[in-house]
PDB file of N, CA and C in Angstrom:
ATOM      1  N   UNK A   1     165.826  59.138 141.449  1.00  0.00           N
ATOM      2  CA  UNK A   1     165.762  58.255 140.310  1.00  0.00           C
ATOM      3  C   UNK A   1     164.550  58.637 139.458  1.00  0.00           C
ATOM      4  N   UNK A   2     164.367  58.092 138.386  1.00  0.00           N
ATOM      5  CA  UNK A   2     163.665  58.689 136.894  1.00  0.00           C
ATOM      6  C   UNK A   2     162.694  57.841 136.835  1.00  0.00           C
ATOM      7  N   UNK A   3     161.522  58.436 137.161  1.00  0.00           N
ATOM      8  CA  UNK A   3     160.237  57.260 136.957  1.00  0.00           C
ATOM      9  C   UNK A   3     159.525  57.068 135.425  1.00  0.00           C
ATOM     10  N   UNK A   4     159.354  55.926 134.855  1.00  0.00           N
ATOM     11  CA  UNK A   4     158.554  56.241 133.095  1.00  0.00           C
ATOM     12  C   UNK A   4     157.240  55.360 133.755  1.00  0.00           C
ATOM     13  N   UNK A   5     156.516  55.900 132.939  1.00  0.00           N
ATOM     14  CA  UNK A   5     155.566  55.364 133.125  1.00  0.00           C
ATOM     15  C   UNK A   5     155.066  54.858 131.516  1.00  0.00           C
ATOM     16  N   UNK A   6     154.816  53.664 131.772  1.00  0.00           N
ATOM     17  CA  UNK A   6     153.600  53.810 130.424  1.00  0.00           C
ATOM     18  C   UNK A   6     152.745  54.040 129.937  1.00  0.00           C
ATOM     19  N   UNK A   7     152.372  54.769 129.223  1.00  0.00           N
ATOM     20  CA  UNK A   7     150.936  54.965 128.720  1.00  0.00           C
ATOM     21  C   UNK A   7     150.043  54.115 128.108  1.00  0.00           C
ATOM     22  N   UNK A   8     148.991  54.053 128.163  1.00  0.00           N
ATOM     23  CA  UNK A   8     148.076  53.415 127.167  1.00  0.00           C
ATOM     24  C   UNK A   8     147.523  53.830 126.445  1.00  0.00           C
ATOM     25  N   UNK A   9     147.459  53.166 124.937  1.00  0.00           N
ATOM     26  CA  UNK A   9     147.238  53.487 123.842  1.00  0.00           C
ATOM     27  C   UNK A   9     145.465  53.827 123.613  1.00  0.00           C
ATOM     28  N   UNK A  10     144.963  53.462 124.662  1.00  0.00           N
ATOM     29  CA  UNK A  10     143.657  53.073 124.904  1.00  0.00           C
ATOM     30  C   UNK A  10     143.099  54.763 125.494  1.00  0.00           C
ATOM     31  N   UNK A  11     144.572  55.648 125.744  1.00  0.00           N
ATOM     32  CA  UNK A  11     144.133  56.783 126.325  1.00  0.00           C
ATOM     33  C   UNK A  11     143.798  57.894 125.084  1.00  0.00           C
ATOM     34  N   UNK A  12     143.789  57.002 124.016  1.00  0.00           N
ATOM     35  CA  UNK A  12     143.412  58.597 122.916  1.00  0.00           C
ATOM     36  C   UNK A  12     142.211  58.094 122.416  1.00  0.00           C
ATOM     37  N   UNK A  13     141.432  57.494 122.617  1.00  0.00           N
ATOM     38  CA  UNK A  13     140.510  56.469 122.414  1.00  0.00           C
ATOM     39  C   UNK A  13     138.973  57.062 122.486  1.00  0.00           C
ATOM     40  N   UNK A  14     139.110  58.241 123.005  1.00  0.00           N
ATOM     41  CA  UNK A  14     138.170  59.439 123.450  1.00  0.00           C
ATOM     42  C   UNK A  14     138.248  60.183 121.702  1.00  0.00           C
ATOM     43  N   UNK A  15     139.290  60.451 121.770  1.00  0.00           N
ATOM     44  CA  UNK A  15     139.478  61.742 120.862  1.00  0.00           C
ATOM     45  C   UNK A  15     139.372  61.125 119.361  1.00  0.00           C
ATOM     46  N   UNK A  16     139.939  59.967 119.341  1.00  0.00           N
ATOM     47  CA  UNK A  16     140.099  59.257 118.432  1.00  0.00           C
ATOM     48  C   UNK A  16     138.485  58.430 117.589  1.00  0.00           C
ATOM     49  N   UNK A  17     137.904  58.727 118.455  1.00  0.00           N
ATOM     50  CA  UNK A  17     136.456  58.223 118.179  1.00  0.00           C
ATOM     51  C   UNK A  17     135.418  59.044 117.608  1.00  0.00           C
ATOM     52  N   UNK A  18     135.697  60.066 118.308  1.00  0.00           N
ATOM     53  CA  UNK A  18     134.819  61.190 118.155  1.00  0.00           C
ATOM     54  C   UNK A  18     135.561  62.513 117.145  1.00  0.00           C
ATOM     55  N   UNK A  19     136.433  62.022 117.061  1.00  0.00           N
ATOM     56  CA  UNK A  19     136.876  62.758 115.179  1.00  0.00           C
ATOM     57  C   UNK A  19     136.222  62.106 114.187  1.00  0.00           C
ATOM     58  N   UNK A  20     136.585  60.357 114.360  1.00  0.00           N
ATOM     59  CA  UNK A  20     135.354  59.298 113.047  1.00  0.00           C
ATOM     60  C   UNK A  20     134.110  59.688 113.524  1.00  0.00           C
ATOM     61  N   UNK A  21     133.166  59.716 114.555  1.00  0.00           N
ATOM     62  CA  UNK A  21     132.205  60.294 114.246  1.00  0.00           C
ATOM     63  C   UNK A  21     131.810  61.676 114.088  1.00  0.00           C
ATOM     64  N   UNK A  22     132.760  62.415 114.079  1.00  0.00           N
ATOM     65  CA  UNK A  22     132.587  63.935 113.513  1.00  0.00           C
ATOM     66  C   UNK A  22     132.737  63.906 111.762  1.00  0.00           C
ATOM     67  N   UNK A  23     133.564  63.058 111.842  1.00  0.00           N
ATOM     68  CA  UNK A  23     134.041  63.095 109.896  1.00  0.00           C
ATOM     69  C   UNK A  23     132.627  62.062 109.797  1.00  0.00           C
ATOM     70  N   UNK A  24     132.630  61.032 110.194  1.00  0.00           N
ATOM     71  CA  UNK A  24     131.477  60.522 109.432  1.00  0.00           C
ATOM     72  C   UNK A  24     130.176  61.038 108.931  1.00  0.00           C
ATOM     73  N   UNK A  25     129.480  61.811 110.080  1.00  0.00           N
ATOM     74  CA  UNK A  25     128.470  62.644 110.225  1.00  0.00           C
ATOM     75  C   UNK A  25     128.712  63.639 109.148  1.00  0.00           C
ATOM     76  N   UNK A  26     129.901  64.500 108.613  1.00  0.00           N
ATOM     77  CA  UNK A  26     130.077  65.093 107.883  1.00  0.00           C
ATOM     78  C   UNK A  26     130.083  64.582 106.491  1.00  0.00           C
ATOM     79  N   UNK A  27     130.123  63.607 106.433  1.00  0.00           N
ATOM     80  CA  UNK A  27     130.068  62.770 105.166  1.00  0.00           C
ATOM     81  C   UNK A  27     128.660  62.393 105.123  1.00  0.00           C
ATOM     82  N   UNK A  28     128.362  62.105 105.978  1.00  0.00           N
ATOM     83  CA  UNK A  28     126.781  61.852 105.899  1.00  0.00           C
ATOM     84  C   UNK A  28     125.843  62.968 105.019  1.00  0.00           C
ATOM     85  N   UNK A  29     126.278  64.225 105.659  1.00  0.00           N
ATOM     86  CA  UNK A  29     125.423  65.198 104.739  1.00  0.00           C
ATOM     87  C   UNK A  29     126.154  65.642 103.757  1.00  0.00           C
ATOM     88  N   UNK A  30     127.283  65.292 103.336  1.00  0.00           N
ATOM     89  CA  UNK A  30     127.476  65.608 102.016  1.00  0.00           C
ATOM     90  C   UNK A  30     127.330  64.354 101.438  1.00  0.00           C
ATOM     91  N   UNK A  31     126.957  63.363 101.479  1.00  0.00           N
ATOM     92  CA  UNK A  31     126.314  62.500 100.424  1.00  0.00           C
ATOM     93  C   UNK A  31     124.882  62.093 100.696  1.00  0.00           C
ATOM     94  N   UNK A  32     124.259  62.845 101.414  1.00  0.00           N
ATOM     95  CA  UNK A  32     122.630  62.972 101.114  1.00  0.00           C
ATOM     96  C   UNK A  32     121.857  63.378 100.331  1.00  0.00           C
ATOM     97  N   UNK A  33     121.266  63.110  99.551  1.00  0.00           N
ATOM     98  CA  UNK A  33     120.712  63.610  98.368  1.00  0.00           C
ATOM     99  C   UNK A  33     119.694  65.110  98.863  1.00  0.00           C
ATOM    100  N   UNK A  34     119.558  66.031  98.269  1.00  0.00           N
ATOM    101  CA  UNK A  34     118.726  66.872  98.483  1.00  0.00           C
ATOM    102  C   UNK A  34     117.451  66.890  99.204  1.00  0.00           C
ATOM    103  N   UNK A  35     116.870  66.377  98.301  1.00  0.00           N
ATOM    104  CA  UNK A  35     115.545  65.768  98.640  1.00  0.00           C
ATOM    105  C   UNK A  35     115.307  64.739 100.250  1.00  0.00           C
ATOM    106  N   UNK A  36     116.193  63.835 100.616  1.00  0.00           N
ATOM    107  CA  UNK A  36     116.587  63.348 101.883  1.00  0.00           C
ATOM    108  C   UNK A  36     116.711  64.458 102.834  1.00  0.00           C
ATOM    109  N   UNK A  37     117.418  65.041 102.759  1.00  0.00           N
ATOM    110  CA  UNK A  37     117.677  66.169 103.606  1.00  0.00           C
ATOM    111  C   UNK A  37     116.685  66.715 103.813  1.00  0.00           C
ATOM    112  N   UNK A  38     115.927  67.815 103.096  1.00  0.00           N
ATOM    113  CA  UNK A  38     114.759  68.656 103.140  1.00  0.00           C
ATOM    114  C   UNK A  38     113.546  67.780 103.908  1.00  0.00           C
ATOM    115  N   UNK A  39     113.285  66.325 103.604  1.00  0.00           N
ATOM    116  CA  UNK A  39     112.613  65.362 104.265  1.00  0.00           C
ATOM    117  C   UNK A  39     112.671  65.227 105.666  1.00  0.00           C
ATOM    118  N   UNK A  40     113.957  65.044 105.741  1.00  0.00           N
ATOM    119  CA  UNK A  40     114.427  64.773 107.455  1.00  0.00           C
ATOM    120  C   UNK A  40     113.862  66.309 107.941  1.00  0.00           C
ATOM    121  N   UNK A  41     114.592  67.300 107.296  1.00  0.00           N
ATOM    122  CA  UNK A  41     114.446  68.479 107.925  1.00  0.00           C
ATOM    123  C   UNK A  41     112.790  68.707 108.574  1.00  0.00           C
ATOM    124  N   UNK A  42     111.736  68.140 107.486  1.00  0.00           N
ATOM    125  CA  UNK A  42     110.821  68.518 107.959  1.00  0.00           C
ATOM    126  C   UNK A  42     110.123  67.364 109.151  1.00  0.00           C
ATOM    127  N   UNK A  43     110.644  66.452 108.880  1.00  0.00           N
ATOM    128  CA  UNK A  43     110.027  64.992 109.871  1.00  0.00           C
ATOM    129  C   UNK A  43     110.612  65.613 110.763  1.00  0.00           C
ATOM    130  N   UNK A  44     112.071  66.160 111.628  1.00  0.00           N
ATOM    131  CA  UNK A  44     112.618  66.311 112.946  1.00  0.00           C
ATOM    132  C   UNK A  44     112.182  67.425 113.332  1.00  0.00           C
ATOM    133  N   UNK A  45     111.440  68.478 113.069  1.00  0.00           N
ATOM    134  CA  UNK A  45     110.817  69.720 113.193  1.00  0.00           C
ATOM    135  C   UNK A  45     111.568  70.973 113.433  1.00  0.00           C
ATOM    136  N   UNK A  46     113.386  70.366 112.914  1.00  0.00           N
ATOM    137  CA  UNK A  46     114.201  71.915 112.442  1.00  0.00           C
ATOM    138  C   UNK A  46     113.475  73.187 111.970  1.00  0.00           C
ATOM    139  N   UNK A  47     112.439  72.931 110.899  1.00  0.00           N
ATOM    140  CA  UNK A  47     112.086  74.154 110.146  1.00  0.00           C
ATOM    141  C   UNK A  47     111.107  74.854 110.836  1.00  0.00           C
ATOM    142  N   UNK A  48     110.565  74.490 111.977  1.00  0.00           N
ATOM    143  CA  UNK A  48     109.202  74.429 112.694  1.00  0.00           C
ATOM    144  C   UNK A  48     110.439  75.681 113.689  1.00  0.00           C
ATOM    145  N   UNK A  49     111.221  75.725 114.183  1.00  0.00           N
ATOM    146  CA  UNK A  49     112.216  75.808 115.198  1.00  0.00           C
ATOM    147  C   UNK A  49     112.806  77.146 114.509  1.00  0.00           C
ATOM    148  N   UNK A  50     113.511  76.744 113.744  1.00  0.00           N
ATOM    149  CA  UNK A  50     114.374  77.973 112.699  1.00  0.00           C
ATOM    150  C   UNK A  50     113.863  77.930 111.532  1.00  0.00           C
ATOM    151  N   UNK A  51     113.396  79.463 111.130  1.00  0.00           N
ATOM    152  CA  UNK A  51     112.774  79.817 109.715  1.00  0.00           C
ATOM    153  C   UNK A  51     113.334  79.398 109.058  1.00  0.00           C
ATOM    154  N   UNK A  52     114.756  79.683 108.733  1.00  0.00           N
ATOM    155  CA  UNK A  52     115.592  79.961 107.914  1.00  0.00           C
ATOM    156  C   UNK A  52     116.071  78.605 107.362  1.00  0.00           C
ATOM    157  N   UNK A  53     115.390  77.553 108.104  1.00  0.00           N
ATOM    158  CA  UNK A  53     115.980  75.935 107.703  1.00  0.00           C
ATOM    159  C   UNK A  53     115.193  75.493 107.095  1.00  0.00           C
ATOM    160  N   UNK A  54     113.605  75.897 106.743  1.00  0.00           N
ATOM    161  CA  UNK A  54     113.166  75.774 105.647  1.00  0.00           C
ATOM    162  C   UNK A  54     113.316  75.148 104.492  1.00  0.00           C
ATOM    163  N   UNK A  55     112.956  74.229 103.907  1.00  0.00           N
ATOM    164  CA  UNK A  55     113.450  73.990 102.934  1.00  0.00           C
ATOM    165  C   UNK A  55     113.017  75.163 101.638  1.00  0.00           C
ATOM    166  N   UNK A  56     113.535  75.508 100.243  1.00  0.00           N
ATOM    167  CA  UNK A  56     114.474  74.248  99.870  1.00  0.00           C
ATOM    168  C   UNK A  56     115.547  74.705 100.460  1.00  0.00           C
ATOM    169  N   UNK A  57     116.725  74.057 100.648  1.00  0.00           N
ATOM    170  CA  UNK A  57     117.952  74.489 101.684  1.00  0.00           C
ATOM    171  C   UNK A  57     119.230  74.386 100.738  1.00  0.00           C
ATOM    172  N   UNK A  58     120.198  75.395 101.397  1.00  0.00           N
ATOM    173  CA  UNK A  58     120.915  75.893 100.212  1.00  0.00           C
ATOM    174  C   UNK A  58     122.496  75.290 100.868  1.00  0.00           C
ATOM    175  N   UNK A  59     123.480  75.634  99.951  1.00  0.00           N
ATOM    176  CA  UNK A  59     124.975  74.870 100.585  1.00  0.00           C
ATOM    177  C   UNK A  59     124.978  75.094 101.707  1.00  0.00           C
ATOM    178  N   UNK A  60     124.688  76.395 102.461  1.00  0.00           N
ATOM    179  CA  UNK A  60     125.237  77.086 103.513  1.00  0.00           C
ATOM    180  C   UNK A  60     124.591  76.216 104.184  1.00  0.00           C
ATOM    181  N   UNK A  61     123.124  75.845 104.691  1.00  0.00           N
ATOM    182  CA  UNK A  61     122.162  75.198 105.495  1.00  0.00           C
ATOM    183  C   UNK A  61     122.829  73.932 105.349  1.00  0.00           C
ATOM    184  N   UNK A  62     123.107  73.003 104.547  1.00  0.00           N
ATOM    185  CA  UNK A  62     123.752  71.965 104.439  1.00  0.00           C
ATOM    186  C   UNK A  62     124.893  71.717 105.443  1.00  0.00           C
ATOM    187  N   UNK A  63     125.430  72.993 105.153  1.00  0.00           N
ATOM    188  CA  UNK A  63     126.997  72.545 105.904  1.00  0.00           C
ATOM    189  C   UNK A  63     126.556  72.937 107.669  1.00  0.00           C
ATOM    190  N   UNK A  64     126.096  73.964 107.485  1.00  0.00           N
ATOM    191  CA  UNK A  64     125.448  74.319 109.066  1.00  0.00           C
ATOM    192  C   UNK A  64     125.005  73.300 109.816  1.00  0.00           C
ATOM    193  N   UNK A  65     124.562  72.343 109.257  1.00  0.00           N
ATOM    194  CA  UNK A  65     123.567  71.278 109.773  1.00  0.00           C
ATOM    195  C   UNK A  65     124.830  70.288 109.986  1.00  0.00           C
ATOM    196  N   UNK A  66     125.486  70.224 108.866  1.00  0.00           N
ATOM    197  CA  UNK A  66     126.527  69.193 108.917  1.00  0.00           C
ATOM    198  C   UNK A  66     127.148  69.043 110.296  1.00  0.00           C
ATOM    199  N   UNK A  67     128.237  70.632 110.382  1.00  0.00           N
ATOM    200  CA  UNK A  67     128.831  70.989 111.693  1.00  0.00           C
ATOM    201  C   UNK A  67     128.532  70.888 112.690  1.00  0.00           C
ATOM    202  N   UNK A  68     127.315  71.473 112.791  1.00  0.00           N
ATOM    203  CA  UNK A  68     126.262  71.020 114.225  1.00  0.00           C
ATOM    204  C   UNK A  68     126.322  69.659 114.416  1.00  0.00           C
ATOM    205  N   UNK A  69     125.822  68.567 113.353  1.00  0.00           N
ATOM    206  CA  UNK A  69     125.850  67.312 113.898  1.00  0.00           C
ATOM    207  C   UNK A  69     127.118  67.194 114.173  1.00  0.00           C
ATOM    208  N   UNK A  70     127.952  67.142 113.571  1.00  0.00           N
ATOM    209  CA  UNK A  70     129.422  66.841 113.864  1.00  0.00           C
ATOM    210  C   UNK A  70     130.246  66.973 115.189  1.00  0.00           C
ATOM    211  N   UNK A  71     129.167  68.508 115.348  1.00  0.00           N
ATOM    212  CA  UNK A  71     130.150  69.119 116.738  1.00  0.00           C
ATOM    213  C   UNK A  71     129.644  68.073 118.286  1.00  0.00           C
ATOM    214  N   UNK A  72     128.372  68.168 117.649  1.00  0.00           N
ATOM    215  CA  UNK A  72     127.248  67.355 118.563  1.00  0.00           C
ATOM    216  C   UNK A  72     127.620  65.941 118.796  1.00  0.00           C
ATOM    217  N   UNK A  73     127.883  65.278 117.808  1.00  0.00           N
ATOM    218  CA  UNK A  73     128.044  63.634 118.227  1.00  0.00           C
ATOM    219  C   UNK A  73     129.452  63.651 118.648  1.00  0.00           C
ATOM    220  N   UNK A  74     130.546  64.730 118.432  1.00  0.00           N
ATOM    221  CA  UNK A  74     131.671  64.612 118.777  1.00  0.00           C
ATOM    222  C   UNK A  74     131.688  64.464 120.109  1.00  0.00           C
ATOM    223  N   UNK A  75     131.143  65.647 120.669  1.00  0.00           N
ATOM    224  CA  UNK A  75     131.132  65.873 121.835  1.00  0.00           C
ATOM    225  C   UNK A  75     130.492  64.826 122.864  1.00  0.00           C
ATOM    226  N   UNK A  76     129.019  64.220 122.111  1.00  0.00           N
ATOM    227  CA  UNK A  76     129.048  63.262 123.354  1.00  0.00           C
ATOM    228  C   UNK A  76     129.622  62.209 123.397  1.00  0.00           C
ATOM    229  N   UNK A  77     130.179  61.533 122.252  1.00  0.00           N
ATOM    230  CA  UNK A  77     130.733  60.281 121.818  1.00  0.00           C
ATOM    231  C   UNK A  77     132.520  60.542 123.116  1.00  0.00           C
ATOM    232  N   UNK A  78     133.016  61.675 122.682  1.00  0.00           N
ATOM    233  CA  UNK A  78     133.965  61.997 123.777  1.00  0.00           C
ATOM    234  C   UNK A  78     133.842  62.017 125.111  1.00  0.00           C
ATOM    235  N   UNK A  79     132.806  62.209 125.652  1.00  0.00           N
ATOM    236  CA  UNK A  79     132.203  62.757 126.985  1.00  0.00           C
ATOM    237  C   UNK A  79     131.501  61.494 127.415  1.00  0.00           C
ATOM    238  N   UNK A  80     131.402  60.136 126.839  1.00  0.00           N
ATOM    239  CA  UNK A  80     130.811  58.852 127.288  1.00  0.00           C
ATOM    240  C   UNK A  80     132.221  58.157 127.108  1.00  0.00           C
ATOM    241  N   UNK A  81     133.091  58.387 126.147  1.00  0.00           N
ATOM    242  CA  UNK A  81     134.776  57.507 126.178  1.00  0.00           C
ATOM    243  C   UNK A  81     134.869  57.868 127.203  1.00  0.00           C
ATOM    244  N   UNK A  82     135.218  59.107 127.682  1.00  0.00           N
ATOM    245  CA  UNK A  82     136.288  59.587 128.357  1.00  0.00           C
ATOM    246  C   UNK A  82     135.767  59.286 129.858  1.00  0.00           C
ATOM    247  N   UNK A  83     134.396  58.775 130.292  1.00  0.00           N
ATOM    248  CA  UNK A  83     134.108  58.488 131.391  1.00  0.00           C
ATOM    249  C   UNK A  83     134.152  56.942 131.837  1.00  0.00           C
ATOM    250  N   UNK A  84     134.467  56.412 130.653  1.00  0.00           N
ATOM    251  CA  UNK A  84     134.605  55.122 130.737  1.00  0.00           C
ATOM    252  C   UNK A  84     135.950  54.644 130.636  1.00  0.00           C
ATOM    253  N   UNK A  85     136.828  55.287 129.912  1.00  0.00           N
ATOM    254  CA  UNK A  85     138.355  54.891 129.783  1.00  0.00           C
ATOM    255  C   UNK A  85     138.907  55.407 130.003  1.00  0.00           C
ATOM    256  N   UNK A  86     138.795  56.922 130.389  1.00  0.00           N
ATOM    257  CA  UNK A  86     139.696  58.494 130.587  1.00  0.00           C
ATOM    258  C   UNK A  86     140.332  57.988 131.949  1.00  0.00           C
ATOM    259  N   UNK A  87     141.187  58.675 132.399  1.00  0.00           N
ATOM    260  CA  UNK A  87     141.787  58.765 134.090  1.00  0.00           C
ATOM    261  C   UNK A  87     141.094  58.250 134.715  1.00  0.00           C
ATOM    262  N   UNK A  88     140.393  57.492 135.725  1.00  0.00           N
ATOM    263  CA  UNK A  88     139.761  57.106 136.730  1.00  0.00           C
ATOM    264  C   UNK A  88     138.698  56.935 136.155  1.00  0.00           C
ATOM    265  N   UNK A  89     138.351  56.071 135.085  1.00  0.00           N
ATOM    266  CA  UNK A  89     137.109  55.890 134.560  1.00  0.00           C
ATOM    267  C   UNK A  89     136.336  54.772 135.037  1.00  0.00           C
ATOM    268  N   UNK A  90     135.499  54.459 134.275  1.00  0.00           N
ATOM    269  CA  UNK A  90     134.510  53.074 134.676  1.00  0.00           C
ATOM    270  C   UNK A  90     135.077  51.838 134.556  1.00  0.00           C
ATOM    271  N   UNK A  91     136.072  52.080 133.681  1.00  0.00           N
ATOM    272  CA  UNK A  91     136.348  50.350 133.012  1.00  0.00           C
ATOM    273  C   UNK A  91     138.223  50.643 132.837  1.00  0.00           C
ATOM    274  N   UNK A  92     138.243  51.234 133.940  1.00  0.00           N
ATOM    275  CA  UNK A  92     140.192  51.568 133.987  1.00  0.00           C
ATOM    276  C   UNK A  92     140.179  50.394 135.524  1.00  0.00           C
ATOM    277  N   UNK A  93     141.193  49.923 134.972  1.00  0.00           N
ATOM    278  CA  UNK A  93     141.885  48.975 136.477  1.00  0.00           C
ATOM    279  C   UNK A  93     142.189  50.349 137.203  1.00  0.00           C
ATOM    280  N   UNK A  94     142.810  50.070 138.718  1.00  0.00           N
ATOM    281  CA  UNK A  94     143.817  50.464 139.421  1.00  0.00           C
ATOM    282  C   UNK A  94     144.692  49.896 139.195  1.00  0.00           C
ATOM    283  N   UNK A  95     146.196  51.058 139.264  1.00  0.00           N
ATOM    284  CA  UNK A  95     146.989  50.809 139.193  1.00  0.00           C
ATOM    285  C   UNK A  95     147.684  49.458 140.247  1.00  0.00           C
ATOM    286  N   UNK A  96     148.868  48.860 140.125  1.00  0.00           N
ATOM    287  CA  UNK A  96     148.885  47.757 140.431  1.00  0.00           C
ATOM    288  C   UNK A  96     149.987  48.130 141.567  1.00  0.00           C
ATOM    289  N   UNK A  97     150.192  47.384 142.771  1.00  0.00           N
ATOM    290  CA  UNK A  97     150.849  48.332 143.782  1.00  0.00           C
ATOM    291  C   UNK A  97     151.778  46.755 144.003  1.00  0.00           C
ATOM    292  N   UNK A  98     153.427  47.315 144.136  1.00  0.00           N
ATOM    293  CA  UNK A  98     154.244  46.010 145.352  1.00  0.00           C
ATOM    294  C   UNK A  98     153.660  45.898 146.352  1.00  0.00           C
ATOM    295  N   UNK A  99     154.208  45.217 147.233  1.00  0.00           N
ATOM    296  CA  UNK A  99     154.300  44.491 148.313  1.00  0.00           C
ATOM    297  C   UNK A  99     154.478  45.755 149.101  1.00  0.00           C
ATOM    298  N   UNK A 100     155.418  46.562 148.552  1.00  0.00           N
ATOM    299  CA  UNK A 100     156.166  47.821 149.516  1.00  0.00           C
ATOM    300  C   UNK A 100     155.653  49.439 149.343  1.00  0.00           C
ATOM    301  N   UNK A 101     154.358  49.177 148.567  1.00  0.00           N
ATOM    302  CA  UNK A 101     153.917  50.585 148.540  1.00  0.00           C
ATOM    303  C   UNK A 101     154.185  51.066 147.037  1.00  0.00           C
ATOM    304  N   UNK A 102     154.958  50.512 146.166  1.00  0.00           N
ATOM    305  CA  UNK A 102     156.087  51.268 144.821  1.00  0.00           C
ATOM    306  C   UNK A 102     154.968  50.989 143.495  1.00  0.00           C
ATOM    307  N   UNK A 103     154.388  51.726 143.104  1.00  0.00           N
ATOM    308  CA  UNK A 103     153.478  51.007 141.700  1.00  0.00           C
ATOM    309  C   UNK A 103     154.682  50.137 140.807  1.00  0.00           C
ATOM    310  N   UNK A 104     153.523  49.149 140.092  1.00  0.00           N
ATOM    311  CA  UNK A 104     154.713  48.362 139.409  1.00  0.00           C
ATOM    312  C   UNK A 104     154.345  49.093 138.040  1.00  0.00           C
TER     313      UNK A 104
END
């Protein structure tokens, strides 16, 4: 016999999070004003680290920075869902069992 199971909607919830904070973050530095940017750059000690981030900073450095954050918050924002709601996570029930052994 043909088992279905249901899924939960709660299981894309990883991926789904950490795309809005990849797009957000990306929006973030494209609506930062110049001057903001070059600021941060020098308060977080990027330019101290990599020459080349220096201000004044050009499209390319912009978007570089962008991606990086992007890739960066994606990744942990995914990697804290997915331990909490993913397969056998922190905050997942067990599945619910009959009387006779059969998941319901």
């Amino acid at each position: 016999m043909t088992e279905f199971h249901r899924q939960s909607p709660i299981r894309h919830l990883p991926v789904a999070a950490a795309l809005l904070v990849a797009v957000a973050a990306i929006l973030g530095f494209v609506a930062m004003p110049g001057t903001m940017l070059e600021e941060l750059v020098w308060r977080t000690g990027v330019a101290a680290l990599i020459p080349a981030a220096q201000p004044p900073l050009g499209m390319t450095a912009r978007v570089v920075l962008a991606l990086a954050t992007a890739v960066i918050g994606a990744a942990v924002t995914w990697s804290a869902l997915f331990l909490l709601v993913g397969p056998g996570g922190l905050l997942v029930r067990p599945p619910r069992r009959r009387d006779d052994g059969v998941p319901v």
